[in-house]
C-alpha atoms as a PDB file:
ATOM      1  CA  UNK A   1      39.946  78.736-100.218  1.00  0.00           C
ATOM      2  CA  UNK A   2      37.332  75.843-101.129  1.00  0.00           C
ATOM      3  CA  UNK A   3      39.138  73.671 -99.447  1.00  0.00           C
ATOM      4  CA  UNK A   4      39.061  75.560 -95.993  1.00  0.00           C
ATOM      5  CA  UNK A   5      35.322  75.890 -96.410  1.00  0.00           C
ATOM      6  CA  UNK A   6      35.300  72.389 -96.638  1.00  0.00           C
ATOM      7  CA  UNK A   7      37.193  71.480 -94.172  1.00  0.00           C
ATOM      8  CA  UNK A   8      35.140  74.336 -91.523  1.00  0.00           C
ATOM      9  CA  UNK A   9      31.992  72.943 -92.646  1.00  0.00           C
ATOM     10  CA  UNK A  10      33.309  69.430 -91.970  1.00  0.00           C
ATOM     11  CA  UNK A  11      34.585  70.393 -88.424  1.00  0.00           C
ATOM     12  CA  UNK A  12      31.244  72.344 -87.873  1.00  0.00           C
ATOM     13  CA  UNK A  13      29.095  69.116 -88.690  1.00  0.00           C
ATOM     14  CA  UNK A  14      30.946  67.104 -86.196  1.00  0.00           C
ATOM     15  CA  UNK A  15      30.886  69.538 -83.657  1.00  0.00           C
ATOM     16  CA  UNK A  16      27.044  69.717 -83.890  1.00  0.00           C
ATOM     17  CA  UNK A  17      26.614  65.633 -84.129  1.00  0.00           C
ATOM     18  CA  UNK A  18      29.037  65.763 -80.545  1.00  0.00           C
ATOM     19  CA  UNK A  19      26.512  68.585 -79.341  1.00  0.00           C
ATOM     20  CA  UNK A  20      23.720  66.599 -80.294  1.00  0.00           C
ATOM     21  CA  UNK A  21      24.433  63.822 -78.789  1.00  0.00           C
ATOM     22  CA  UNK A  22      25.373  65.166 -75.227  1.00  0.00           C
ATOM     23  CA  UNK A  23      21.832  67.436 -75.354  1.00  0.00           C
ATOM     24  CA  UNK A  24      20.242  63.927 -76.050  1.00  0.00           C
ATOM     25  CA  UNK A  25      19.718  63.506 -72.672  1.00  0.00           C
ATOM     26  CA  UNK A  26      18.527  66.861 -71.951  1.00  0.00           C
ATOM     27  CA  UNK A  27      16.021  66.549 -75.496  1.00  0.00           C
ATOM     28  CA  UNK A  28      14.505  63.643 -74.248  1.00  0.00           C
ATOM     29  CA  UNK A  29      13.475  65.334 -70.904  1.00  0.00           C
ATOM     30  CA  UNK A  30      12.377  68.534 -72.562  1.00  0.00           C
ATOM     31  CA  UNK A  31       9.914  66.584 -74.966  1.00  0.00           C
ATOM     32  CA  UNK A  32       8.679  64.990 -71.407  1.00  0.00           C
ATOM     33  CA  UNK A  33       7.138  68.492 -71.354  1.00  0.00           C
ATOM     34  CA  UNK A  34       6.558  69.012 -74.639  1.00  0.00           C
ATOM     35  CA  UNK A  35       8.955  71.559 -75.455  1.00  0.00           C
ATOM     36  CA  UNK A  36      10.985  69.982 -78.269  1.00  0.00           C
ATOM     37  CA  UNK A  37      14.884  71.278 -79.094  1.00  0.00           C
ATOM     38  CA  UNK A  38      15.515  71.827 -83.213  1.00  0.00           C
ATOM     39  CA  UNK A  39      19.103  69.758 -82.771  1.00  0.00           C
ATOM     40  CA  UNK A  40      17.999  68.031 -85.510  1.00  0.00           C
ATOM     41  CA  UNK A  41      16.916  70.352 -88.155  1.00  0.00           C
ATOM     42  CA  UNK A  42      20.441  72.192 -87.053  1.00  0.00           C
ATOM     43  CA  UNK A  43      22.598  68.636 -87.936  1.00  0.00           C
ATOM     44  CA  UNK A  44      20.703  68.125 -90.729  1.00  0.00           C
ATOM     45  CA  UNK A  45      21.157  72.041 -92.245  1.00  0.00           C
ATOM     46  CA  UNK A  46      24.471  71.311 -91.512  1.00  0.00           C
ATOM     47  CA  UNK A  47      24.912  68.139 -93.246  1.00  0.00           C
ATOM     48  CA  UNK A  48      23.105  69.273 -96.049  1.00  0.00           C
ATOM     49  CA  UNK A  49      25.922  71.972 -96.978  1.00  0.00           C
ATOM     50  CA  UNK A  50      28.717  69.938 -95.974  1.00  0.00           C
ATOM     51  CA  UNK A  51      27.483  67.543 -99.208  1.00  0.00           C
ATOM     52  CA  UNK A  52      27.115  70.305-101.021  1.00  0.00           C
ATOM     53  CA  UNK A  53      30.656  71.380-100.770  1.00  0.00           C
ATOM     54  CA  UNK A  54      31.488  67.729-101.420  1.00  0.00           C
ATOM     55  CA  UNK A  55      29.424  66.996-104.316  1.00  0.00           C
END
């Protein structure tokens, strides 16, 4: 069962680093108008419980 967890929160981070990257475009625009998207805080999270699992 760990192992599955793992594995979802692996496939979760990279699906959020892919997502980040094609917003990118879209972010950079938005901060034009000062409206800024949390993409970042969201990888991050992520990340942060993936290496927990790992760890």
């Amino acid at each position: 069962m760990e192992r599955i967890h793992r594995i979802s929160l692996f496939a979760l981070y990279q699906i959020t680093l892919l997502c980040g990257i094609v917003l990118l475009p879209l972010a950079l625009v938005t901060k034009r108008f000062g409206f800024r998207l949390p993409i970042d805080r969201v990888v991050i999270e992520i990340k942060e419980r993936y290496e927990e699992t790992t760890a």
